[in-house]
Protein backbone atom coordinates (compact mmCIF):
# COMPACT_ATOMS: atom_id res chain seq x y z
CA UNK A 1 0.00 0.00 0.00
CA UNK A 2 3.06 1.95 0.72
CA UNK A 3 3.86 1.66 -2.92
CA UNK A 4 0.31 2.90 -4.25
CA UNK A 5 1.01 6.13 -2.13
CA UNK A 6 4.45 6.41 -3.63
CA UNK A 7 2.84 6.00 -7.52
CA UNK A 8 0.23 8.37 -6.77
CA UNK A 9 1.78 11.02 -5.40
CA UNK A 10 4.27 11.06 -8.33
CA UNK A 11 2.08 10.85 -10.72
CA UNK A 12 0.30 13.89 -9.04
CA UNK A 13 3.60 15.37 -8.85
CA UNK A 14 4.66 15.06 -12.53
CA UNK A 15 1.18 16.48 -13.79
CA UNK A 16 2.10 19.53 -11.81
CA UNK A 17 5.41 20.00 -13.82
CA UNK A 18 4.04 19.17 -17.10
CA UNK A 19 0.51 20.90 -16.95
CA UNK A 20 0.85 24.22 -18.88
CA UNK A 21 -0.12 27.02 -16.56
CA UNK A 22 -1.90 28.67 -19.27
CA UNK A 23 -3.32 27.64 -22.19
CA UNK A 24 -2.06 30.06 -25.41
CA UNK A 25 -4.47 31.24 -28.26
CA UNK A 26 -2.95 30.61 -31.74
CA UNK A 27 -2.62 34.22 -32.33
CA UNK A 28 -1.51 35.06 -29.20
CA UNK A 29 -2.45 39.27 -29.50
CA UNK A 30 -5.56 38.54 -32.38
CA UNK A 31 -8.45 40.91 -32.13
CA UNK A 32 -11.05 40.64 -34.00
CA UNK A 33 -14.91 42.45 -34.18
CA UNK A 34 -17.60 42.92 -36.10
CA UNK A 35 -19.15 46.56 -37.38
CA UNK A 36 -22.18 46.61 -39.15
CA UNK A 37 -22.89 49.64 -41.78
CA UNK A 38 -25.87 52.59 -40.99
CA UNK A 39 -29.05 51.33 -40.47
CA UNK A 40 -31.09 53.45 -42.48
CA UNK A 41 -30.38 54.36 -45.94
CA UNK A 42 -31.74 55.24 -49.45
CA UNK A 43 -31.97 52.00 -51.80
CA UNK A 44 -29.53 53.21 -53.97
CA UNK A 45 -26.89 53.16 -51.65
CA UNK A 46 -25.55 49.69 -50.28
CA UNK A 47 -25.78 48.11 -46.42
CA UNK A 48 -22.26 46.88 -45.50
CA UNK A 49 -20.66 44.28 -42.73
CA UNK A 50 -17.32 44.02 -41.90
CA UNK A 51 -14.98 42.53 -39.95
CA UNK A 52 -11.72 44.53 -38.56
CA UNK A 53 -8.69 41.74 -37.75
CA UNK A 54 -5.65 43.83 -35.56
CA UNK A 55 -2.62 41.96 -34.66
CA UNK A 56 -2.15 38.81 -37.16
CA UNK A 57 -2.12 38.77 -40.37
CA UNK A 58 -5.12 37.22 -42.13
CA UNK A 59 -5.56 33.18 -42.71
CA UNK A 60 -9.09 32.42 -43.07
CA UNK A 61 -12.16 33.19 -42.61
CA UNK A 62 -15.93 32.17 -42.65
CA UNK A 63 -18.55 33.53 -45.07
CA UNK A 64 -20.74 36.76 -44.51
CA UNK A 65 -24.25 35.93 -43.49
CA UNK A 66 -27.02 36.05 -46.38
CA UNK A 67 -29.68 38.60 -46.06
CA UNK A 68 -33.24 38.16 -47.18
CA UNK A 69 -34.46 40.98 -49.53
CA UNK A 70 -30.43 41.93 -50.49
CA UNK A 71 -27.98 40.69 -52.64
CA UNK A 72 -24.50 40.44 -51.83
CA UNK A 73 -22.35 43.03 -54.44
CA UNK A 74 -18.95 42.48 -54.03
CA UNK A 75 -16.22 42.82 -51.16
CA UNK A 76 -13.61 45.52 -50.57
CA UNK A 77 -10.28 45.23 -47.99
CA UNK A 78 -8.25 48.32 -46.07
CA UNK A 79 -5.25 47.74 -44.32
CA UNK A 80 -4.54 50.46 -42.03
CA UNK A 81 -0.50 50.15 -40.27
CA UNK A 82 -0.20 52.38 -37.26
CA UNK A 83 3.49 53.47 -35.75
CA UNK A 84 3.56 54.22 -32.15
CA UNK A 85 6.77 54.99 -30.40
CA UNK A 86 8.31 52.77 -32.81
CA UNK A 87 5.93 49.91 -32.46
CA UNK A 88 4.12 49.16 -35.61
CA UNK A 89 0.48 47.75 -35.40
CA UNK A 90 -1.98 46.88 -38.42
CA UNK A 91 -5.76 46.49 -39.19
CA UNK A 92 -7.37 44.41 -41.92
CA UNK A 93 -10.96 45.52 -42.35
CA UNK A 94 -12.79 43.16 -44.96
CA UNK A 95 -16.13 45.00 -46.04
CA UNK A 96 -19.08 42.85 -47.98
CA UNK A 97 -21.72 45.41 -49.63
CA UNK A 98 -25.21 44.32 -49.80
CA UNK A 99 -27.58 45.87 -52.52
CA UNK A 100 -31.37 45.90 -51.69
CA UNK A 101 -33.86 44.65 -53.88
CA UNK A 102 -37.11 47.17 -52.62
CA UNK A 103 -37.54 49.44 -50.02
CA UNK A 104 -39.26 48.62 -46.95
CA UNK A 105 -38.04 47.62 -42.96
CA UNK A 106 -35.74 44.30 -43.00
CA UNK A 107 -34.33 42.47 -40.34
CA UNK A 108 -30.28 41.36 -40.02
CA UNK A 109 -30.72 37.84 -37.58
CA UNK A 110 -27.75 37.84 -35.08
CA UNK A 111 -25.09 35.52 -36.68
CA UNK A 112 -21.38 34.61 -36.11
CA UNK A 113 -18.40 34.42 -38.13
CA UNK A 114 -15.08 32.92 -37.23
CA UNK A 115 -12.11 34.51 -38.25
CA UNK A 116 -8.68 32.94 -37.79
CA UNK A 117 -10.13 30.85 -35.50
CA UNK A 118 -11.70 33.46 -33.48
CA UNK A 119 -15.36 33.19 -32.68
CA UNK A 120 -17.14 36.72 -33.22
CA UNK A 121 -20.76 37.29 -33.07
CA UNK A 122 -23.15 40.17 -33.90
CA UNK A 123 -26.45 40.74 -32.83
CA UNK A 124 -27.68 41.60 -35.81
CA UNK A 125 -30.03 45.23 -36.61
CA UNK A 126 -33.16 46.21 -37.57
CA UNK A 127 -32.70 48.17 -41.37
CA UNK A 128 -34.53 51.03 -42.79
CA UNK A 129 -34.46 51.46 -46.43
CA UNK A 130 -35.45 54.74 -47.85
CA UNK A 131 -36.82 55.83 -51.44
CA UNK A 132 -33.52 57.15 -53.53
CA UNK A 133 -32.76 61.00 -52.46
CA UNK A 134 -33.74 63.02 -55.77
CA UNK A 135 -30.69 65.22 -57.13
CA UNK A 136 -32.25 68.93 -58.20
CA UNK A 137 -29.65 70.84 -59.59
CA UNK A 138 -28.61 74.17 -58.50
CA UNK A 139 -28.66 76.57 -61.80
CA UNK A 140 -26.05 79.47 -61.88
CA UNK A 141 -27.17 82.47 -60.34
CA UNK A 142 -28.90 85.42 -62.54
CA UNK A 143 -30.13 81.87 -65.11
CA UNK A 144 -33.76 81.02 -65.70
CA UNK A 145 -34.41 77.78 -64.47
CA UNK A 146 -35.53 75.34 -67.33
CA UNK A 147 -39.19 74.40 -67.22
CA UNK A 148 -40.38 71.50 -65.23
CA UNK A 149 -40.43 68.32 -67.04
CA UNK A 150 -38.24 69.76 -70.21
CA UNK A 151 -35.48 66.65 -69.74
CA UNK A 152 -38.56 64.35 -69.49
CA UNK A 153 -40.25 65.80 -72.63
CA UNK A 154 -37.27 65.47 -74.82
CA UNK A 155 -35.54 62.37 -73.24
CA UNK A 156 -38.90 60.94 -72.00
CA UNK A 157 -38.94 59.51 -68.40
CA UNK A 158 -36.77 56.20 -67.03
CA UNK A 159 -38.74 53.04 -66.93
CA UNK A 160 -38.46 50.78 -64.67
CA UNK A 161 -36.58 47.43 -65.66
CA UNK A 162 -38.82 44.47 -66.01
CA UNK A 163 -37.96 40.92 -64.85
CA UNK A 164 -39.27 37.91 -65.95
CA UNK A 165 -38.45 34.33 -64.82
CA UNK A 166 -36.56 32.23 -66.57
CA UNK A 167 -38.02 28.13 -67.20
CA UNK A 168 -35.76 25.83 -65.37
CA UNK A 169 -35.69 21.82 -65.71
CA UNK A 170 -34.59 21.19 -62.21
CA UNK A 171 -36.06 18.70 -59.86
CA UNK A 172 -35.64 17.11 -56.79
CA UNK A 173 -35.89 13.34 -56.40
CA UNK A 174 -36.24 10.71 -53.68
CA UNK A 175 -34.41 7.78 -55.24
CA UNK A 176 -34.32 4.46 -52.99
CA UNK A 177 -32.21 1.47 -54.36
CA UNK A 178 -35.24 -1.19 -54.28
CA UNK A 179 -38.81 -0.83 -54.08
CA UNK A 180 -39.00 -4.15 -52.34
CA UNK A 181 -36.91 -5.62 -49.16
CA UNK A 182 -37.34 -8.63 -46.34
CA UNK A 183 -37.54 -7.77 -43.33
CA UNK A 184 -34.28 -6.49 -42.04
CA UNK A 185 -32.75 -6.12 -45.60
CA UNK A 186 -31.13 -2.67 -46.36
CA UNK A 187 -32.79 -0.09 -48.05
CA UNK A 188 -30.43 2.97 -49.25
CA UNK A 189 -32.68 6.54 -49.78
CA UNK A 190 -31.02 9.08 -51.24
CA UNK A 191 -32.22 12.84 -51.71
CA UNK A 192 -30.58 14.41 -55.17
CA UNK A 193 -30.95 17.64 -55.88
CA UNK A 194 -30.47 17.69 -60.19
CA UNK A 195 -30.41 20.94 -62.25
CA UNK A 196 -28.92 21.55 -65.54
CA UNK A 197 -25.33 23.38 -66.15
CA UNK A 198 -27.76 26.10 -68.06
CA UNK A 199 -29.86 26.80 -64.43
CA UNK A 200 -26.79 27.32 -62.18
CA UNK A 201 -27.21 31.07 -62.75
CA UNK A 202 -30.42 31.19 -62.07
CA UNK A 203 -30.75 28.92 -58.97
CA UNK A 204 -29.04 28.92 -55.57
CA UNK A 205 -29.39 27.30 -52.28
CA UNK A 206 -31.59 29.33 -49.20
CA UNK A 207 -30.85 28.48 -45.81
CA UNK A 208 -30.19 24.49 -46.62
CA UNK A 209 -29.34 23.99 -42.93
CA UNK A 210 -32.53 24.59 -41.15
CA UNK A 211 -34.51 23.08 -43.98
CA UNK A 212 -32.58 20.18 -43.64
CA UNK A 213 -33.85 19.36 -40.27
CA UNK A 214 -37.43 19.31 -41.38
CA UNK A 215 -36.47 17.17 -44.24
CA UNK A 216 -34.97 14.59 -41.98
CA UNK A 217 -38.34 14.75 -39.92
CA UNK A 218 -40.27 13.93 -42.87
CA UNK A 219 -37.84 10.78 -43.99
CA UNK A 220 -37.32 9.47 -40.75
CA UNK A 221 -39.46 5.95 -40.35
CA UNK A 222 -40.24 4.57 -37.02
CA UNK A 223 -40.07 0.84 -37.55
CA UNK A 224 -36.79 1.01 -39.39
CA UNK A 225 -32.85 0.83 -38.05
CA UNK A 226 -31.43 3.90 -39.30
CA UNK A 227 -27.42 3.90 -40.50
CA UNK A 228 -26.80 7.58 -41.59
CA UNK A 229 -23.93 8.37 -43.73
CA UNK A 230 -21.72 11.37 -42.52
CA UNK A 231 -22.47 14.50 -43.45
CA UNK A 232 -20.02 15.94 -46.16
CA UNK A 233 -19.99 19.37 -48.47
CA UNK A 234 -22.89 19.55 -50.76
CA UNK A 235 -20.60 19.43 -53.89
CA UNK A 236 -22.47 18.82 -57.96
CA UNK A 237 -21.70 15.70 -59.56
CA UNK A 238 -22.04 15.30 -63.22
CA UNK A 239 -24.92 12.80 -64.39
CA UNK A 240 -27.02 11.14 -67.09
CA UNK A 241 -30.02 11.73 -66.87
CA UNK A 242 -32.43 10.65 -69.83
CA UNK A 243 -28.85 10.98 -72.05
CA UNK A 244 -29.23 15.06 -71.02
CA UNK A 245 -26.20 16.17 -69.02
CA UNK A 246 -27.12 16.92 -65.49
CA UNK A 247 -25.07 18.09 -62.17
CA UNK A 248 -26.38 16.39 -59.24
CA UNK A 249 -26.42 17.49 -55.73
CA UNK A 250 -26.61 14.81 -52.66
CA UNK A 251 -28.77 16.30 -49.96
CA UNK A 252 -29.56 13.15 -47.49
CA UNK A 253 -28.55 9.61 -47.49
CA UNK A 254 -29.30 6.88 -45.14
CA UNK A 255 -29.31 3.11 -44.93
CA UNK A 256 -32.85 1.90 -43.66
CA UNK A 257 -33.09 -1.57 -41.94
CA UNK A 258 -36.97 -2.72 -41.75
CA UNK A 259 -37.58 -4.38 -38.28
CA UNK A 260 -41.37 -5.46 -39.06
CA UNK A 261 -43.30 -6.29 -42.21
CA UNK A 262 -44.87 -3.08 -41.79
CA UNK A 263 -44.17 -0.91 -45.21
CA UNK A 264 -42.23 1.99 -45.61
CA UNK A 265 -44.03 5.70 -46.24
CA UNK A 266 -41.78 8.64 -47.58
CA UNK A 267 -44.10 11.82 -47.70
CA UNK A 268 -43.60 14.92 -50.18
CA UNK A 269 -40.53 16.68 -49.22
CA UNK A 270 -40.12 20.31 -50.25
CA UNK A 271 -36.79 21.94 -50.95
CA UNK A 272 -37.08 25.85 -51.18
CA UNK A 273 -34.29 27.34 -53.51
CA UNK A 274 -33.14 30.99 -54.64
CA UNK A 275 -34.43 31.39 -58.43
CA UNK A 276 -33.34 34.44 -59.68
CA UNK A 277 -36.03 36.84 -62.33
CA UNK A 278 -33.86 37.97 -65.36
CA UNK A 279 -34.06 41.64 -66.86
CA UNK A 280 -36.00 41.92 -69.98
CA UNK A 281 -33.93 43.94 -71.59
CA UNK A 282 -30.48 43.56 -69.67
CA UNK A 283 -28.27 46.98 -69.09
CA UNK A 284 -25.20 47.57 -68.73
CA UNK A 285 -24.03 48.34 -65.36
CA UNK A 286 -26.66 46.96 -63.60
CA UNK A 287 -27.00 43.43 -62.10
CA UNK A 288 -30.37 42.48 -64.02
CA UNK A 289 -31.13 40.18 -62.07
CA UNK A 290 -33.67 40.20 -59.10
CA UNK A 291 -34.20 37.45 -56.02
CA UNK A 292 -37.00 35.36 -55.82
CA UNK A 293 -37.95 32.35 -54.95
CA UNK A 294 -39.47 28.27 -55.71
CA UNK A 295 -40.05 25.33 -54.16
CA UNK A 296 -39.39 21.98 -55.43
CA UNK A 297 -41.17 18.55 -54.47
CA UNK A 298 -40.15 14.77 -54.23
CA UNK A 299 -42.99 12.25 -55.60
CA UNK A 300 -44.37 10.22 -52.59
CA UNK A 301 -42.64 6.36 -52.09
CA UNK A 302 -43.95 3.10 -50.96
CA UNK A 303 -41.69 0.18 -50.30
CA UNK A 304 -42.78 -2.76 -49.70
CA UNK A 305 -41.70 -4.69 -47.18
CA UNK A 306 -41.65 -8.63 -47.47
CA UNK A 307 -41.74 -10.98 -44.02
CA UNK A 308 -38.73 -13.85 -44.07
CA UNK A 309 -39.46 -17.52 -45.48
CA UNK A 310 -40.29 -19.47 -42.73
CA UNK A 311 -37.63 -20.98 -40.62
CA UNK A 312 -37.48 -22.04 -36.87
CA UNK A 313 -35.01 -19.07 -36.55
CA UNK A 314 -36.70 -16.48 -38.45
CA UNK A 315 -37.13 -14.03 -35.98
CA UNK A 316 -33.18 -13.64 -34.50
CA UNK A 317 -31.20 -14.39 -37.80
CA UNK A 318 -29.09 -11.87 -39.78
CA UNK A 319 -30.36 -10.67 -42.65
CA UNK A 320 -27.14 -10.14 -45.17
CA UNK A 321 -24.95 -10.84 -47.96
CA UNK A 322 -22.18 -12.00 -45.56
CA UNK A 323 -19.06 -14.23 -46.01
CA UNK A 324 -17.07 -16.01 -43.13
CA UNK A 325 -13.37 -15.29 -42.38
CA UNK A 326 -11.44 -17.50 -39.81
CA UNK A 327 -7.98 -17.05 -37.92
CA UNK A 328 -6.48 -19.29 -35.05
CA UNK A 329 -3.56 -18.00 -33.34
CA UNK A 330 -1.43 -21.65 -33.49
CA UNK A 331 -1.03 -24.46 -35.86
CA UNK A 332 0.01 -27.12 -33.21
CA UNK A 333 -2.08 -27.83 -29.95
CA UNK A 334 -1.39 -29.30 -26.98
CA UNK A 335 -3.49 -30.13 -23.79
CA UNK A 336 -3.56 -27.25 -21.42
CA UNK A 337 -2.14 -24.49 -24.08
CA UNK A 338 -4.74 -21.61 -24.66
CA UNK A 339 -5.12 -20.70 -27.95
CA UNK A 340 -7.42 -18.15 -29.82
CA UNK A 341 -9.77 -18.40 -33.00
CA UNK A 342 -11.63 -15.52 -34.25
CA UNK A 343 -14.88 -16.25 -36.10
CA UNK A 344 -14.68 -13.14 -38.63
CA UNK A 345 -18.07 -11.91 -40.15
CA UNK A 346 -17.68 -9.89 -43.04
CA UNK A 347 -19.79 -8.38 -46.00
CA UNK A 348 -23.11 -6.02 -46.43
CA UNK A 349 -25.80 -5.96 -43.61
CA UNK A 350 -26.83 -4.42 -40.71
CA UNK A 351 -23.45 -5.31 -38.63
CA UNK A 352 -24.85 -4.08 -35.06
CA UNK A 353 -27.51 -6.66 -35.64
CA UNK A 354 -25.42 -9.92 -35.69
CA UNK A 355 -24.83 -12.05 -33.29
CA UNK A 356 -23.37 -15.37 -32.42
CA UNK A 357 -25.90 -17.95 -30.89
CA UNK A 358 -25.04 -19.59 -27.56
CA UNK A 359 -22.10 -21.67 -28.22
CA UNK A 360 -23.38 -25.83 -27.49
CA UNK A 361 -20.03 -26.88 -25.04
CA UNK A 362 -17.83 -29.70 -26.03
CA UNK A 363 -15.97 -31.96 -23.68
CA UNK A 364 -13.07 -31.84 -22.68
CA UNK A 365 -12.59 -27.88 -24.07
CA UNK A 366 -13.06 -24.45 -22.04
CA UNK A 367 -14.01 -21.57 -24.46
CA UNK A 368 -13.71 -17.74 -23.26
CA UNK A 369 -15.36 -14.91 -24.59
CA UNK A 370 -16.23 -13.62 -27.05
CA UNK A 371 -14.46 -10.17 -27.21
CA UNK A 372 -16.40 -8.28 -29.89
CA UNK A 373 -15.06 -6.29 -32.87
CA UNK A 374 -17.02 -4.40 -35.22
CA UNK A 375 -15.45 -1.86 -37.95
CA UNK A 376 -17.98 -0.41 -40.63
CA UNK A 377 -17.74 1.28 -43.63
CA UNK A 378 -20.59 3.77 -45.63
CA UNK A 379 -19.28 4.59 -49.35
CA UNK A 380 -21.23 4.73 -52.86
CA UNK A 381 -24.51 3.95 -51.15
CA UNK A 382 -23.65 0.63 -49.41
CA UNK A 383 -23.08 0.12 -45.86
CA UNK A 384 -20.95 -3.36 -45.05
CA UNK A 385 -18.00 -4.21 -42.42
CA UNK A 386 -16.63 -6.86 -40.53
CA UNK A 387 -17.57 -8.12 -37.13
CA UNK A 388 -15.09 -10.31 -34.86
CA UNK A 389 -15.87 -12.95 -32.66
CA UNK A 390 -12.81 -13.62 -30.87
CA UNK A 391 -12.73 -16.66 -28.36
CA UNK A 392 -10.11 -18.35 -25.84
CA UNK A 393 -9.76 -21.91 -25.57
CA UNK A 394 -8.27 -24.42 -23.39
CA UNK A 395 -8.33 -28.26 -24.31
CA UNK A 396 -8.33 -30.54 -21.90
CA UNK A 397 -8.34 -33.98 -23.75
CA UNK A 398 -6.22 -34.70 -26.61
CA UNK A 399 -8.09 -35.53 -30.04
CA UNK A 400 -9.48 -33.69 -32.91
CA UNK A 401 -11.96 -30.45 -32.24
CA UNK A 402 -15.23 -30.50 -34.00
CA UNK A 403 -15.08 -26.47 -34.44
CA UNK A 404 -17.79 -27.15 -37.25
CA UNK A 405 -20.69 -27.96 -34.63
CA UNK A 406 -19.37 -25.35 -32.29
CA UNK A 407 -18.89 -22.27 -34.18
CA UNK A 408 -21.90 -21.87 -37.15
CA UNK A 409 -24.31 -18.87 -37.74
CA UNK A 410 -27.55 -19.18 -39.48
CA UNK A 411 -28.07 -16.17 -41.73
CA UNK A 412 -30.34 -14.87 -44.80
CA UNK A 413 -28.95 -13.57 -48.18
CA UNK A 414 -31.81 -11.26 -49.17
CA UNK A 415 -29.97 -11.51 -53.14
CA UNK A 416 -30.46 -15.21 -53.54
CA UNK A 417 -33.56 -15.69 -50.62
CA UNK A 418 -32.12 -18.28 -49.24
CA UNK A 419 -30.58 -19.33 -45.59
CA UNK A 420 -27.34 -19.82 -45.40
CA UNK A 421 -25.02 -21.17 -42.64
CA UNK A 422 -21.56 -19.93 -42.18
CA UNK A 423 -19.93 -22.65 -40.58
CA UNK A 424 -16.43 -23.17 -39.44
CA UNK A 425 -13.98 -25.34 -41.40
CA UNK A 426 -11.20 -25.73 -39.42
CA UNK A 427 -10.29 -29.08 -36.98
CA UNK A 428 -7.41 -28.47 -34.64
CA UNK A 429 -5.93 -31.93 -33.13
CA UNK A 430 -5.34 -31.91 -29.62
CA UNK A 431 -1.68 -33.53 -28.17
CA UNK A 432 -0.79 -34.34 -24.93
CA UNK A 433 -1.75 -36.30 -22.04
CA UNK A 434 -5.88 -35.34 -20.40
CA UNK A 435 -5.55 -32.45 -18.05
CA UNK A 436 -8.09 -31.46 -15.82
CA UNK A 437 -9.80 -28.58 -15.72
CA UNK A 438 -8.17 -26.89 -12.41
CA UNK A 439 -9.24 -23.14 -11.30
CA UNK A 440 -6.14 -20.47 -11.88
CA UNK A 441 -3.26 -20.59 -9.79
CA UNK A 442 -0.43 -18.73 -10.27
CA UNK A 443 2.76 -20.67 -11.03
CA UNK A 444 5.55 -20.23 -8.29
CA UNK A 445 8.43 -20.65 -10.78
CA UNK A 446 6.74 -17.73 -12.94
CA UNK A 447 9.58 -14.63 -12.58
CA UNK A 448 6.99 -12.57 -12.33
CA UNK A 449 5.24 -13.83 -9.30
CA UNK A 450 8.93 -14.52 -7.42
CA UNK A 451 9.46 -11.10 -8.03
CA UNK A 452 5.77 -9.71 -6.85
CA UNK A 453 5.33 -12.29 -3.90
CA UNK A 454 8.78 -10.48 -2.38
CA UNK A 455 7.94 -6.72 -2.48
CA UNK A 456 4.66 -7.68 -1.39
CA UNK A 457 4.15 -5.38 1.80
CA UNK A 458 1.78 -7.81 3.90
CA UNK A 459 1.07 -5.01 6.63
CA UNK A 460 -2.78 -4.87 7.25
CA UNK A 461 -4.21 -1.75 6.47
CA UNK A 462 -7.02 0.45 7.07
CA UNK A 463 -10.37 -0.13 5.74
CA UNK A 464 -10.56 3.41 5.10
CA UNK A 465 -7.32 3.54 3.50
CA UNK A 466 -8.87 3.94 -0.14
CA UNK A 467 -10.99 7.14 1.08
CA UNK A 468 -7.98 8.29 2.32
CA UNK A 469 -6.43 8.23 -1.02
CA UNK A 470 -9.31 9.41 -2.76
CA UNK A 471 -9.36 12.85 -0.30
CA UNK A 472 -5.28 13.19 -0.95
CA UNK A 473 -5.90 13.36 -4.61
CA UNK A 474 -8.86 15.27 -4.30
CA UNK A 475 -6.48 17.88 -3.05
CA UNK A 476 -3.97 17.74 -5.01
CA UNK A 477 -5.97 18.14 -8.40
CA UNK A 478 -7.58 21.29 -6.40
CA UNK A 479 -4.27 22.84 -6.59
CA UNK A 480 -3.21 22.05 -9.94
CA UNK A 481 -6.17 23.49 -10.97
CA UNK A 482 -5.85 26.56 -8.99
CA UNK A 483 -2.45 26.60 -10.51
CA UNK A 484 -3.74 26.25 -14.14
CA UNK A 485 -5.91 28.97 -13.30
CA UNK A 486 -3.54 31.26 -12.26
CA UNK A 487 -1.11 30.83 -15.38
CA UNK A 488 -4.21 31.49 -17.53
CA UNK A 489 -5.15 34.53 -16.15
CA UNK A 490 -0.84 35.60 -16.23
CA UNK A 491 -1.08 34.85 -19.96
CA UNK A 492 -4.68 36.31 -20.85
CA UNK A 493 -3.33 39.41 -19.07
């Protein structure tokens, strides 16, 4: 016990060295805020956010927030270098404009940015835009001022540009792989997104985060195990589609895993994009272009789900296209020699689902375990693995081993409707004279037991000794933390 004392309070004593009394930003002196433009202001002039970065250099930095009713027109960048008693300080200020499409009373939602790895967040503003200021001009003292209206009688007056919206042939589309499964077969949905290379000016994704939750509510089914594939960037891929060229956009994939025979509903799921109206007659130096808005559907699905062929084990086999893999960790045996054997599961199924029966015990052998192992993989719109059985076992008697009626699983290939059973192969003979099974005891010519049965401290200890320990550490990590603390608050200062 005198030895546990002695570990712990070194180990205690080492994480006081090592621990860092303050943790360091990675730009040590970066500042970073957020200034939003004037609030009110006439249509024709712009709204602006920016972002002012003092004391590192710029690396990166997250995208300005989208604003309903404007359209973003283009960034601009200062840099501002400041020389004070010989120390030299700079300021990046990145500005994004935003144009408005009409006047009216708009609302900027509080958002965040993160700029070299600095968090900054705005609280966003409430924003007034005015009609555009009219421009009278001043005429030269002692002149007549022209008549009213002159300019528009010989120039006529400006129209107004008129937008129209352009025909798109984009769609969205709930495609599953099969429109029939067994029960606990996998069924792979995906939600594709397809426009043509033509409409990629015209359309543009709005607010594809929060809309994706409500999607997900709509897909999810509640007599299904769900697999979901991880979520990556929404990026076009180029497709066939009726032999037109297409780019393709993967919204939501999943693998679905029918418990029951009940089938599987997928509603209408809308998808509300950006479309933008296109200038009649397009002029130069404007945008001629104005933001609106559509909503796209997915058809309704049924899947039909099919019940197993009967079979006394219906209702706890696999359901896969799955292949069997064996290892054993010797290739001669002996009586009283452990050895290990991994029964190795691999191929395309619902992995968390598969299990090995009770194993029927043979004489004469003790078998340990399992310890499970499970790796899985998602890609292309399959979901497969492996899963590891891994046993220990001890035989007592020599003689063959009949691993065949010890290690089997009963399983069913939804591709050829069938049950299968993956059986072992393998039939280790046993050498050596019968050896009782005898409970563990450790072996007195071991090294390792000489050497632990003579610094063993037999001194009888407290029953409270453990608390004791507990309260010692309990200390201890108070003052490393009070320590960690104070270096923090050295280095923030």
């Amino acid at each position: 016990m005198q030895s546990l004392f002695r570990f712990i309070s070194g180990l205690l004593l080492f994480l006081l060295v090592a621990l860092p009394l303050g943790a360091q930003p990675a730009n040590p002196g970066a500042e970073a805020e957020i200034v939003l433009g004037p609030a009110a202001f006439a249509i024709s002039e712009y709204f602006t956010i920016s972002f002012q970065l003092r004391g590192a250099p710029l690396e990166r930095y997250s995208a300005f927030p989208e604003i309903e009713s404007f359209k973003k027109s283009g960034k601009s960048s200062t840099t501002t270098t400041r020389i004070v008693n010989g120390a030299r300080s700079t300021e990046l200020t990145i500005t994004q404009r935003y144009a408005a499409y009409e006047e009216g009373e708009f609302q900027v939602k509080p958002f965040v940015m993160t700029i070299n790895g600095l968090t900054v967040r705005s609280a966003g503003t409430k924003l007034k835009v005015g009609p555009q200021a009219a421009v009278v001009p001043v005429p030269p003292a002692g002149t007549t001022p022209p008549a009213i209206g002159l300019l528009d009688q010989l120039f006529g007056k400006p129209k107004p540009q008129n937008f129209v919206e352009p025909k798109d042939e984009a769609f969205l589309a709930l495609i599953p792989d099969k429109t029939r499964a067994y029960v606990g077969e996998g069924v792979h949905i995906g939600l594709y997104f397809y426009l043509t290379p033509q409409d990629q000016g015209i359309l543009d994704f709005y607010n594809f985060a929060d809309q994706l939750q409500n999607i997900i509510r709509l897909l999810r089914q509640r007599t299904v195990w769900e697999e979901t594939f991880d979520e990556q960037e929404i990026v076009p891929e180029n497709v066939q589609v009726g032999g037109k060229p297409f780019l393709r956009y993967r919204l939501y994939e999943a693998e679905l895993y029918p418990l029951n025979a009940q089938p599987l509903t997928f509603p209408v799921v809308p998808l509300r994009m950006v479309k933008y109206r296109v200038a009649k007659k397009p002029e130069a130096g404007l945008d001629n272009r104005m933001e609106g808005y559509k909503t796209y559907f997915t058809a309704p699905i049924n899947i039909t789900v099919l019940p197993l062929p009967p079979h006394p084990l219906r209702d706890e086999v696999p359901v896969g296209d799955y292949r069997l893999r064996e290892s054993i960790s010797r290739t001669s045996f002996r009586t009283g020699q452990t050895f290990a054997y991994s029964f190795i599961v691999e191929g395309e199924g619902n992995l968390s689902a598969l299990n090995m029966p009770p194993l029927t015990p043979l004489a004469g052998l003790e078998v340990y375990g399992p310890n499970i192992e499970q790796s899985t993989t998602r890609q292309s719109g399959r979901v497969g693995g492996r899963k590891s059985f891994q046993f220990r076992l001890v035989a007592r008697r020599p003689g063959p081993l009949a691993f065949d009626s010890l290690f089997s699983l009963v399983v069913f290939n939804p591709t050829t409707a069938r049950y299968d059973t993956l059986r072992s192969e393998l039939h280790p003979l046993v050498q050596g004279p019968v050896r009782e099974a005898l409970q563990f005891r450790p072996d007195p010519t071991d090294p390792f037991y000489q050497q632990a049965l003579r610094e063993a401290d037999n001194t009888p200890q407290k029953i409270s000794v453990y608390q004791d320990v507990r309260r010692y550490a309990n200390v201890l990590l108070l003052v490393l933390l009070a320590g960690a603390a104070v270096g923090w608050w050295r280095a923030k200062g």
